[in-house]
C-alpha atoms as a PDB file:
ATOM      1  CA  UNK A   1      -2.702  12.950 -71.981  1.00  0.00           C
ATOM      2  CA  UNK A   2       0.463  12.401 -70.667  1.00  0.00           C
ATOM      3  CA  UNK A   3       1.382  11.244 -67.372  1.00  0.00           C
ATOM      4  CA  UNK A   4       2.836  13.838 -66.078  1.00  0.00           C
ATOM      5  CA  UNK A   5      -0.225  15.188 -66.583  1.00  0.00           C
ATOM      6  CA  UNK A   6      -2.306  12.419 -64.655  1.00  0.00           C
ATOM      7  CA  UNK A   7       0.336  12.572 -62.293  1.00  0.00           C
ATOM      8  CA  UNK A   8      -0.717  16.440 -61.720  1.00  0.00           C
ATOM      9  CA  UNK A   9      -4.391  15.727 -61.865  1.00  0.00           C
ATOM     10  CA  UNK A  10      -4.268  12.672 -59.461  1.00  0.00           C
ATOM     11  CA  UNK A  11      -2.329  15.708 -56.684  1.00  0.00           C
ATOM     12  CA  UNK A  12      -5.209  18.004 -57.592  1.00  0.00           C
ATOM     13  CA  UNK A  13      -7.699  15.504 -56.622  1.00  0.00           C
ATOM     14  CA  UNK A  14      -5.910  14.112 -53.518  1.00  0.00           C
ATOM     15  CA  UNK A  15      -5.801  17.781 -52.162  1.00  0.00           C
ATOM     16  CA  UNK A  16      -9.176  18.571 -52.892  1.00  0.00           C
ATOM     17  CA  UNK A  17      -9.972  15.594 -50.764  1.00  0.00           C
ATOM     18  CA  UNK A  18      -7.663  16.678 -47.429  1.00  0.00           C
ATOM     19  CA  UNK A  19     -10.040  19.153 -46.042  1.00  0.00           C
ATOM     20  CA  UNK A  20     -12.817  16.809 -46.255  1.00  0.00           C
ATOM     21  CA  UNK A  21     -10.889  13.495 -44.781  1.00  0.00           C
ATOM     22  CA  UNK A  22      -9.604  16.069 -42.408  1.00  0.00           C
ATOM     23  CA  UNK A  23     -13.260  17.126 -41.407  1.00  0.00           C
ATOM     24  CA  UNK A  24     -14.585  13.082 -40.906  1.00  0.00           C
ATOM     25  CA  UNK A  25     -11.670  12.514 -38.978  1.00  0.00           C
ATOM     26  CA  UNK A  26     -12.681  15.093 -36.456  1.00  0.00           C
ATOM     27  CA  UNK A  27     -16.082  13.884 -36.666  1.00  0.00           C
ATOM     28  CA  UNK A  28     -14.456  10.678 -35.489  1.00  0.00           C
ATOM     29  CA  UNK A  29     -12.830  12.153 -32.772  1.00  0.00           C
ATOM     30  CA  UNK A  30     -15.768  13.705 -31.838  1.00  0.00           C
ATOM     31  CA  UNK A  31     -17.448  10.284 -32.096  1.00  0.00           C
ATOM     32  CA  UNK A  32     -14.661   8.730 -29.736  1.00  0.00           C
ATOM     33  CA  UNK A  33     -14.702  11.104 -26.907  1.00  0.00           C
ATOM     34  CA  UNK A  34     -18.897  10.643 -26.751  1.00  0.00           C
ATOM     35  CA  UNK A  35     -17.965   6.737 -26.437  1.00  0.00           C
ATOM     36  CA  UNK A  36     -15.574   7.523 -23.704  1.00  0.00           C
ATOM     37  CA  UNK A  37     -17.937   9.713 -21.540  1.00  0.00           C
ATOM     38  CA  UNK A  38     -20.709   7.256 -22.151  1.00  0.00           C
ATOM     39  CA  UNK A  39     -23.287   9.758 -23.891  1.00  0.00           C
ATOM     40  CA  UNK A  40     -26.127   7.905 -25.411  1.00  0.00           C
ATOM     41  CA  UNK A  41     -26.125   6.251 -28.196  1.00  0.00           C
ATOM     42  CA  UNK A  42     -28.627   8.304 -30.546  1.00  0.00           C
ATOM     43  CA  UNK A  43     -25.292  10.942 -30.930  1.00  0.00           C
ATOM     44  CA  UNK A  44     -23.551   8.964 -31.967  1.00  0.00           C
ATOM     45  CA  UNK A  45     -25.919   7.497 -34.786  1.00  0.00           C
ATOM     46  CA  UNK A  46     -25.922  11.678 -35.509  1.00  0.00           C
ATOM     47  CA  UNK A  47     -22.730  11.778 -36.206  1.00  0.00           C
ATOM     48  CA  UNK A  48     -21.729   7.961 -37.908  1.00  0.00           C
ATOM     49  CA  UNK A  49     -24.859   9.656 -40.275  1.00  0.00           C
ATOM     50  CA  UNK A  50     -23.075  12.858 -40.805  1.00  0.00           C
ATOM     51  CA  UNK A  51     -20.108  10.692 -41.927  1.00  0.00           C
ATOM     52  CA  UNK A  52     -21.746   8.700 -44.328  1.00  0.00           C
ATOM     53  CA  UNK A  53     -23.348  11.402 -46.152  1.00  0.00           C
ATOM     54  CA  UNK A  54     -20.473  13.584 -46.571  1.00  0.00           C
ATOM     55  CA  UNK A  55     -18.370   9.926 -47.746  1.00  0.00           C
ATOM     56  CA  UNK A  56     -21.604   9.332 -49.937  1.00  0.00           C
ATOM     57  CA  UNK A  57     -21.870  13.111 -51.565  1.00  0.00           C
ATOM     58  CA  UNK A  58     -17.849  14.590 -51.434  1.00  0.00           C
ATOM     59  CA  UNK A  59     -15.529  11.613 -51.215  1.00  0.00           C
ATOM     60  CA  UNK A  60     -17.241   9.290 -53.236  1.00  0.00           C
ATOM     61  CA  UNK A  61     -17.118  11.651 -56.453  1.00  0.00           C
ATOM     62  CA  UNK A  62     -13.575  12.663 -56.094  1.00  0.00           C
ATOM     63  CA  UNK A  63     -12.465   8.920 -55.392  1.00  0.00           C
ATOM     64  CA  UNK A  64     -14.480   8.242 -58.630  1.00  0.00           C
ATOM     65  CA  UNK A  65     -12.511  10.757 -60.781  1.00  0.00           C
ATOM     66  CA  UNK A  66      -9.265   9.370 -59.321  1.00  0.00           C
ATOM     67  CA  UNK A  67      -9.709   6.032 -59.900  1.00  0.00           C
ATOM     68  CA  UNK A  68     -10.364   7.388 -63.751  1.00  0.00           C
ATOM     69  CA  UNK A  69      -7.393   8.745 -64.018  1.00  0.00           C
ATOM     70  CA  UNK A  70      -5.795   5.925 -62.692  1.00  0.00           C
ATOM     71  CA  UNK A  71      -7.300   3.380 -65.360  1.00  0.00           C
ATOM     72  CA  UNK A  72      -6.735   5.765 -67.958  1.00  0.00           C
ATOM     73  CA  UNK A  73      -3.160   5.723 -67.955  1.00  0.00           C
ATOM     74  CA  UNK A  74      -1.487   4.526 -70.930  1.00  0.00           C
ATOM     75  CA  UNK A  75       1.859   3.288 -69.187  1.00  0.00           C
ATOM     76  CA  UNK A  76      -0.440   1.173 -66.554  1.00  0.00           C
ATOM     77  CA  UNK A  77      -2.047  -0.656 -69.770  1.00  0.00           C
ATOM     78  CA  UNK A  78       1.682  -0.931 -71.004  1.00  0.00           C
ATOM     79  CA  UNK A  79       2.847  -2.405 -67.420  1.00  0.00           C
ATOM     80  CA  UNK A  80      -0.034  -5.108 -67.043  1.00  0.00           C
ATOM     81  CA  UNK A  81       0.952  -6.008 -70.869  1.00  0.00           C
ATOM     82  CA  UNK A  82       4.582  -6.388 -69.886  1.00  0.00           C
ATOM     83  CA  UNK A  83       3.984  -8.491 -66.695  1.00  0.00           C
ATOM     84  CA  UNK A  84       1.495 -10.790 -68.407  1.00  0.00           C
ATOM     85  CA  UNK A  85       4.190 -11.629 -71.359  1.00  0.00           C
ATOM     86  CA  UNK A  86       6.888 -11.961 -68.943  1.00  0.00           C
ATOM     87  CA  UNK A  87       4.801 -14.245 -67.126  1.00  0.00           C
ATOM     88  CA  UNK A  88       4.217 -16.516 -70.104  1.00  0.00           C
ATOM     89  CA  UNK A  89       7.461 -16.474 -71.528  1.00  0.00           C
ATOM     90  CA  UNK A  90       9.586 -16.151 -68.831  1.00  0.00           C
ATOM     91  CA  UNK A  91       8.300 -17.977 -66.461  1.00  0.00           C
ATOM     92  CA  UNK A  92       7.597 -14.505 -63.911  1.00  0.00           C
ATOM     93  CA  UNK A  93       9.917 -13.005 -61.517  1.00  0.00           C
ATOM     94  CA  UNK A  94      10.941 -14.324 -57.693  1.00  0.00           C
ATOM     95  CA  UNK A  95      11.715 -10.528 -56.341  1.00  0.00           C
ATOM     96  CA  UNK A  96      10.374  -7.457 -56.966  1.00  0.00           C
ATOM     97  CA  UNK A  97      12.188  -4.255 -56.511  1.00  0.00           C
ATOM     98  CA  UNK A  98      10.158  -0.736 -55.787  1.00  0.00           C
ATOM     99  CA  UNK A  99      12.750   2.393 -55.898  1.00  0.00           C
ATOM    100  CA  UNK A 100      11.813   4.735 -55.237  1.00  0.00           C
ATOM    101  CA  UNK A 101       8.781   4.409 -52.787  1.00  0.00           C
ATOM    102  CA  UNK A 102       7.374   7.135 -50.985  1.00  0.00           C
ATOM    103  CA  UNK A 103       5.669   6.285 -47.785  1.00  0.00           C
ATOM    104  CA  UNK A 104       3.138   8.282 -45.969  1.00  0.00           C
ATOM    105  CA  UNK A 105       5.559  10.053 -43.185  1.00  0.00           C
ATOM    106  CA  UNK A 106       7.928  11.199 -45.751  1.00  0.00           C
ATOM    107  CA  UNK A 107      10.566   8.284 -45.948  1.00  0.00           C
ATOM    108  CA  UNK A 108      12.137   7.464 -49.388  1.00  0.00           C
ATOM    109  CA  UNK A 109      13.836   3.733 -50.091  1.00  0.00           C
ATOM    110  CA  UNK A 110      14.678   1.449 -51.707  1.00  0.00           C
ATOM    111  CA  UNK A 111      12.582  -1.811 -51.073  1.00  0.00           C
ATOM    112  CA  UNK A 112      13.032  -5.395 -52.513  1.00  0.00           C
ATOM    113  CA  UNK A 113      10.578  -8.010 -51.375  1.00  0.00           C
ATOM    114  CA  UNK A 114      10.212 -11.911 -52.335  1.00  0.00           C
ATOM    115  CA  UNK A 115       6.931 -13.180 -53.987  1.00  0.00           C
ATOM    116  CA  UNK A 116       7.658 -16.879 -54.134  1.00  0.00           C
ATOM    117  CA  UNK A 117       5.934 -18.203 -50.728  1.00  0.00           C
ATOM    118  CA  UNK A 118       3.298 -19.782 -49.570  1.00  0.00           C
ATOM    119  CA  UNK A 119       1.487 -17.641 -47.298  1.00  0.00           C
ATOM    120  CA  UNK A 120      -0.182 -20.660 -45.403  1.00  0.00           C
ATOM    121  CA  UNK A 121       2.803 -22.433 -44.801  1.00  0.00           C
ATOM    122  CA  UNK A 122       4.280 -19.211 -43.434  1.00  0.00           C
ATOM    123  CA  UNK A 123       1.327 -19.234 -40.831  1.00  0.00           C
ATOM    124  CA  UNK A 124       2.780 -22.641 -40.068  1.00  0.00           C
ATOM    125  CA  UNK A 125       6.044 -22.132 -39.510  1.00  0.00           C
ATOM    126  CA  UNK A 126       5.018 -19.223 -36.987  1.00  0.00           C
ATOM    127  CA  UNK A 127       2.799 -21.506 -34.984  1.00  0.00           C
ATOM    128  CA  UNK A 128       5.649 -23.694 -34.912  1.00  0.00           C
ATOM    129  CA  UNK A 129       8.040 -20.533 -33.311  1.00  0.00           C
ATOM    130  CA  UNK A 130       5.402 -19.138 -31.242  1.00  0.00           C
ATOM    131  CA  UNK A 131       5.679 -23.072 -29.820  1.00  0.00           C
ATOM    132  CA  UNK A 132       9.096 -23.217 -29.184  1.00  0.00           C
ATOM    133  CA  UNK A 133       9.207 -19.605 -27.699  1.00  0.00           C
ATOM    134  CA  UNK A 134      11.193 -19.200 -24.768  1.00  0.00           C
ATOM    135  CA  UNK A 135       8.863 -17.293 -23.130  1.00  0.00           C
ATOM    136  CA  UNK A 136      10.779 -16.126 -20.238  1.00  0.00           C
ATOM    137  CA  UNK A 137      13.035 -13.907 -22.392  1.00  0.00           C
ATOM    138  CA  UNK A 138      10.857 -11.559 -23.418  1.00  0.00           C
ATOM    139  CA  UNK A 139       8.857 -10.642 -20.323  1.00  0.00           C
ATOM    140  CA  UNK A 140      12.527 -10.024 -19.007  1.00  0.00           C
ATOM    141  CA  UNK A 141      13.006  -7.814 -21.519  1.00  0.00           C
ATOM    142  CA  UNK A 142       9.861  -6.159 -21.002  1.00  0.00           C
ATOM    143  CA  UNK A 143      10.238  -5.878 -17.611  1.00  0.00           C
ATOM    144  CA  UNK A 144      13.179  -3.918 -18.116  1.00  0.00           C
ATOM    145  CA  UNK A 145      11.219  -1.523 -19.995  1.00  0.00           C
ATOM    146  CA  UNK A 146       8.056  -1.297 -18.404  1.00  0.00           C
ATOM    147  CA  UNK A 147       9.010  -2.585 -14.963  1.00  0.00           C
ATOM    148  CA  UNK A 148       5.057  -2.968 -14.386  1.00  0.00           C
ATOM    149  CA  UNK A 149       4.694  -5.397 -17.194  1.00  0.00           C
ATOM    150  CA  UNK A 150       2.790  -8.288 -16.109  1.00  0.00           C
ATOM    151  CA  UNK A 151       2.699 -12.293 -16.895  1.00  0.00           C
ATOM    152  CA  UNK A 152      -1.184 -11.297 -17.889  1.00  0.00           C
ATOM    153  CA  UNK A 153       0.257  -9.011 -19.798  1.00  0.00           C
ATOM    154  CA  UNK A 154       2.536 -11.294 -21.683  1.00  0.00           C
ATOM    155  CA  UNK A 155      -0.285 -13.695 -22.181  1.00  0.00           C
ATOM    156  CA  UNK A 156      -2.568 -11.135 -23.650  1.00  0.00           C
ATOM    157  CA  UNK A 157       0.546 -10.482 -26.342  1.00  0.00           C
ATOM    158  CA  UNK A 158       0.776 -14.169 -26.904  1.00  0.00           C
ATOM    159  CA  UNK A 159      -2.922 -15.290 -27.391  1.00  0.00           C
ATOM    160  CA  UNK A 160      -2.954 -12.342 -29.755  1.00  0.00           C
ATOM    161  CA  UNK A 161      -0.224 -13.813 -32.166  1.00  0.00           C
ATOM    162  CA  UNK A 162      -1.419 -17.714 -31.139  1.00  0.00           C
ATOM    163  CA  UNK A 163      -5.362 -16.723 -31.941  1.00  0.00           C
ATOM    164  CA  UNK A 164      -5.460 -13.300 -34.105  1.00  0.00           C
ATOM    165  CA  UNK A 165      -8.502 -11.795 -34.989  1.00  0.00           C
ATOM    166  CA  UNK A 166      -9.186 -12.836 -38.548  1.00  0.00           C
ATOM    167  CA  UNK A 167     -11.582  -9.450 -39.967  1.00  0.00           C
ATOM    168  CA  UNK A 168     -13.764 -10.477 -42.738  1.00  0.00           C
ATOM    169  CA  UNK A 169     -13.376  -8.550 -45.764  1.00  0.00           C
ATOM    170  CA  UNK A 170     -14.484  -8.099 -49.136  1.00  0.00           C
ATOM    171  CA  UNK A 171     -12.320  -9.502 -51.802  1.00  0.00           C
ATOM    172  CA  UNK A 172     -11.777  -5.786 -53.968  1.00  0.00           C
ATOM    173  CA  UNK A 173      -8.749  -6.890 -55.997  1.00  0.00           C
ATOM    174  CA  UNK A 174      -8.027  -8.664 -58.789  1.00  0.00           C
ATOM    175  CA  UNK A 175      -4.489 -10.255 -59.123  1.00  0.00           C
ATOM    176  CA  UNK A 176      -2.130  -9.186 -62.185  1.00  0.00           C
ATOM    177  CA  UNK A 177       0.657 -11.426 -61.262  1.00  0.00           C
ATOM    178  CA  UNK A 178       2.958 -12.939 -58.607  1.00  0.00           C
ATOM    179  CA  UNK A 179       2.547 -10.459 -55.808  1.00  0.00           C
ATOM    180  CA  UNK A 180       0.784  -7.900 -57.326  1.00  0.00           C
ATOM    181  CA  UNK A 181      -2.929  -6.724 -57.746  1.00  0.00           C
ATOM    182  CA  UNK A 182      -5.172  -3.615 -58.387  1.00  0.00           C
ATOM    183  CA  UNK A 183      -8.195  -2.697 -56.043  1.00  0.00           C
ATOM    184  CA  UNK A 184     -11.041  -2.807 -58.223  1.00  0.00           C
ATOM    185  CA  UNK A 185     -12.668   0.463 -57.169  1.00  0.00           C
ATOM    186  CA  UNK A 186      -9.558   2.912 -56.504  1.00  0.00           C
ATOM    187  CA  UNK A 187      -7.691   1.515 -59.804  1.00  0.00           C
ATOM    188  CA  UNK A 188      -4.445   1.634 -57.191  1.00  0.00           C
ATOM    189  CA  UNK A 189      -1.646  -0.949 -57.522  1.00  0.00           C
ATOM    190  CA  UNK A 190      -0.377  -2.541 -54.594  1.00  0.00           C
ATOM    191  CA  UNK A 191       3.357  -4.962 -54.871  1.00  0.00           C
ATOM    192  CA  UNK A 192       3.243  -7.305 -51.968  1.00  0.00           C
ATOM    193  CA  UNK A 193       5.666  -9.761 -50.697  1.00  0.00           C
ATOM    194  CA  UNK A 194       8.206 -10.988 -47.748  1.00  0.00           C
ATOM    195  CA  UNK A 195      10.516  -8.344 -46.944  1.00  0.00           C
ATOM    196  CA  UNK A 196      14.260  -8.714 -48.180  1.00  0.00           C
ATOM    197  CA  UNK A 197      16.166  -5.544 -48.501  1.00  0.00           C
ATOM    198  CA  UNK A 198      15.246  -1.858 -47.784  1.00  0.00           C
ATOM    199  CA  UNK A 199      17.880   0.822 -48.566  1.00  0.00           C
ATOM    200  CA  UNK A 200      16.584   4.246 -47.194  1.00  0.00           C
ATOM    201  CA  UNK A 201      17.516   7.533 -48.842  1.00  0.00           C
ATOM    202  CA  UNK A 202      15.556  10.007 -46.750  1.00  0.00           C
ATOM    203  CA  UNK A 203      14.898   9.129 -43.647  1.00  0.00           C
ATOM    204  CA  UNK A 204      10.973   9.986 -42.607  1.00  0.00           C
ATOM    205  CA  UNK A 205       9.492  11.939 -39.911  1.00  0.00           C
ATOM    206  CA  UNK A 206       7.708   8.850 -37.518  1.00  0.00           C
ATOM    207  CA  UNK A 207       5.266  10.064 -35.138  1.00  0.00           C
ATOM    208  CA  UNK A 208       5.534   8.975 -31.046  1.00  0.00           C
ATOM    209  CA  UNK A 209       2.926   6.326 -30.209  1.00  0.00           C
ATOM    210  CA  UNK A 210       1.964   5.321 -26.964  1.00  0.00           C
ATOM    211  CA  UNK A 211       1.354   1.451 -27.372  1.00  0.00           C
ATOM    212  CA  UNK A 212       0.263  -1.012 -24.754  1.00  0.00           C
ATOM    213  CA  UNK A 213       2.747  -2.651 -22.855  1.00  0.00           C
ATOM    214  CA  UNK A 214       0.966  -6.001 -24.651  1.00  0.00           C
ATOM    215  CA  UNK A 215       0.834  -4.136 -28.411  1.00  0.00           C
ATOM    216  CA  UNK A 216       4.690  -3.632 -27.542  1.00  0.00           C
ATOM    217  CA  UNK A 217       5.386  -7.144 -26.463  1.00  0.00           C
ATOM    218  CA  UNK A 218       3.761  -8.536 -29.411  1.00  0.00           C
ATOM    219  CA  UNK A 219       5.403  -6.373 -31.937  1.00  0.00           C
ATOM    220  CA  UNK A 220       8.616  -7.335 -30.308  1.00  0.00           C
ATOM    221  CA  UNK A 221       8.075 -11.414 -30.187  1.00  0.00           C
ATOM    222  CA  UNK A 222       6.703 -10.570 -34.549  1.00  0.00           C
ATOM    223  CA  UNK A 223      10.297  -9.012 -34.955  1.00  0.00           C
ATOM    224  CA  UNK A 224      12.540 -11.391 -32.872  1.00  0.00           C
ATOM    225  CA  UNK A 225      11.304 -14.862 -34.155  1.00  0.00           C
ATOM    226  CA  UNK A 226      11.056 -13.384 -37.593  1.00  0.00           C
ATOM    227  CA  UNK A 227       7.339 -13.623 -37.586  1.00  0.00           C
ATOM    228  CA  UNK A 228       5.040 -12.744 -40.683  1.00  0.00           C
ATOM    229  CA  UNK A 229       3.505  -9.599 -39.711  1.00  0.00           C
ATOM    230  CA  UNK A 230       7.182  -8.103 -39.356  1.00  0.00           C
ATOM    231  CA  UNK A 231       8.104  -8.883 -42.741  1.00  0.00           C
ATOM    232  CA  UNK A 232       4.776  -9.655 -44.995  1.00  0.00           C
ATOM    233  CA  UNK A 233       5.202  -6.026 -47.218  1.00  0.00           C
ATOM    234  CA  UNK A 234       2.320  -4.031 -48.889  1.00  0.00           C
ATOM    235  CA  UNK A 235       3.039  -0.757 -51.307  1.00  0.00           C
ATOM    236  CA  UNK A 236       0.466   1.431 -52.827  1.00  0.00           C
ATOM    237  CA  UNK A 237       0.423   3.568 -55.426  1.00  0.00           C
ATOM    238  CA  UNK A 238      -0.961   5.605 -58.254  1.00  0.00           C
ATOM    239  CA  UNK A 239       1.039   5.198 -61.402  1.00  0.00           C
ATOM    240  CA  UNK A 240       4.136   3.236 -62.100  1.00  0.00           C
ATOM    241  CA  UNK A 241       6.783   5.834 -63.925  1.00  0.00           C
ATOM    242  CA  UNK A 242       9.544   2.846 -65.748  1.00  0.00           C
ATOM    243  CA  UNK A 243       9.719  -0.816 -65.416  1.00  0.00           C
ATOM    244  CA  UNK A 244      12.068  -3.216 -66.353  1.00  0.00           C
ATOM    245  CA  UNK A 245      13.335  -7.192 -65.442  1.00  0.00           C
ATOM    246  CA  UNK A 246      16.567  -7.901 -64.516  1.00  0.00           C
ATOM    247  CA  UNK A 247      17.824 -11.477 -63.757  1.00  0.00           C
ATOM    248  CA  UNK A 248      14.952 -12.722 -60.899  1.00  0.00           C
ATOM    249  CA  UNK A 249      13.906  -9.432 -60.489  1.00  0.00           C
ATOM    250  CA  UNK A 250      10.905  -7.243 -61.477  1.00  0.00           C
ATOM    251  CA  UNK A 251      12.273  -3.296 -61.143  1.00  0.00           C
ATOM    252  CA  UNK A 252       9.771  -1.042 -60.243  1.00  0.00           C
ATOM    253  CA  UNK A 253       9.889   2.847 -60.545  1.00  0.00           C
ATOM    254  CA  UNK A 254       6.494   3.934 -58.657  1.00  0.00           C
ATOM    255  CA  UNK A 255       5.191   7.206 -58.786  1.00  0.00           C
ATOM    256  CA  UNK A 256       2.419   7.594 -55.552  1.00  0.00           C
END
């Protein structure tokens, strides 16, 4: 089988899935507005049931067969061959390059992203900005854009990035190399790393949110004092199409 082949199966599957996904996530909406009216709480067991069966007897299947596919694929046994000799010999990569990658809203670019750090030592030198912060600065500037925006406010923001919630989660992948891994379950790849270039070829379509004055604050403070969750990178996807290594860097081709 080739992979243009897989590559048409995996698009088969994933659409087979949409009106499914598409019917829990009305189920969740359904599930949100009961929460917001106060209705009791036996409902909502209904529908959190009705969810789990339909994961349990139509998603579950399908995300079976494409996780097949996925650890089928000849070039992926190639790829994890290729990484694990350059590795050895070669002493691994410090960048890795991912063109072209396809996000979810449409955008296509060219991403490079550094896998040489120490992500606890990042965490550090955070604490130490958040520190330092000149505080006043940015509730000026969220004044100006929110002219309601509060101190409170601002310390909400701040004890978010000072204390963040840590969610506990079950470890699901199992490392290749330096900055990437596969989730044990899906069979999906994911490239992670500290952002360092991003060249965009087609620009996506980005939906309108309506943050928080404090979600806005926060993702403002992440992207002024170069914080981690601004630049810490994750790409997923299906197969990988060509690879190739070139100086410090590992060249991706990703097909997703």
């Amino acid at each position: 089988m080739t992979q243009a082949i897989e590559n048409q199966e995996i698009k088969a599957v994933k659409a087979a899935m949409q009106p499914i996904q598409e019917k829990i996530a009305n189920l969740l909406a359904d599930r949100k507005l009961l929460s917001k009216k106060n209705i009791d709480k036996p409902k909502k067991k209904e529908i959190d049931h009705k969810i789990q069966v339909i994961k349990d007897l139509e998603i579950k299947p399908l995300a079976e067969k494409l996780a097949k596919i996925r650890f089928s694929c000849p070039k992926r046994q190639e790829f994890i061959k290729f990484i694990d000799d350059l590795s050895k010999n070669n002493g691994g990569w410090s960048y890795i390059s991912i063109d072209p990658y396809h996000n979810d809203y449409g955008e296509i670019a060219r991403h490079t992203v550094a896998v040489n750090f120490d992500y606890g030592k990042e965490k550090e030198k955070d604490r130490q900005k958040l520190a330092a912060n000149n505080n006043e600065k940015f509730v000026i500037k969220m004044t100006e854009k929110y002219p309601n925006f509060t101190e409170e406010n601002f310390s909400k923001a701040m004890k978010s990035l000072i204390n963040p919630v840590e969610r506990k989660s079950v470890n699901v992948f199992k490392p290749l190399a330096k900055g990437i891994k596969y989730h044990i379950y899906t069979g999906q790849l994911y490239i992670s790393g500290l952002y360092r270039q991003k060249t965009v070829m087609v620009e996506g379509e980005y939906p309108k949110t309506n943050s928080r004055p404090e979600t806005v604050c926060k993702r403002l403070i992440e992207k002024e004092l170069s914080l981690l969750p601004s630049k810490y990178k994750i790409y997923i996807f299906d197969f990988i199409n060509s690879f190739r290594f070139d100086g410090e860097t590992l060249k991706i081709e990703p097909i997703r």
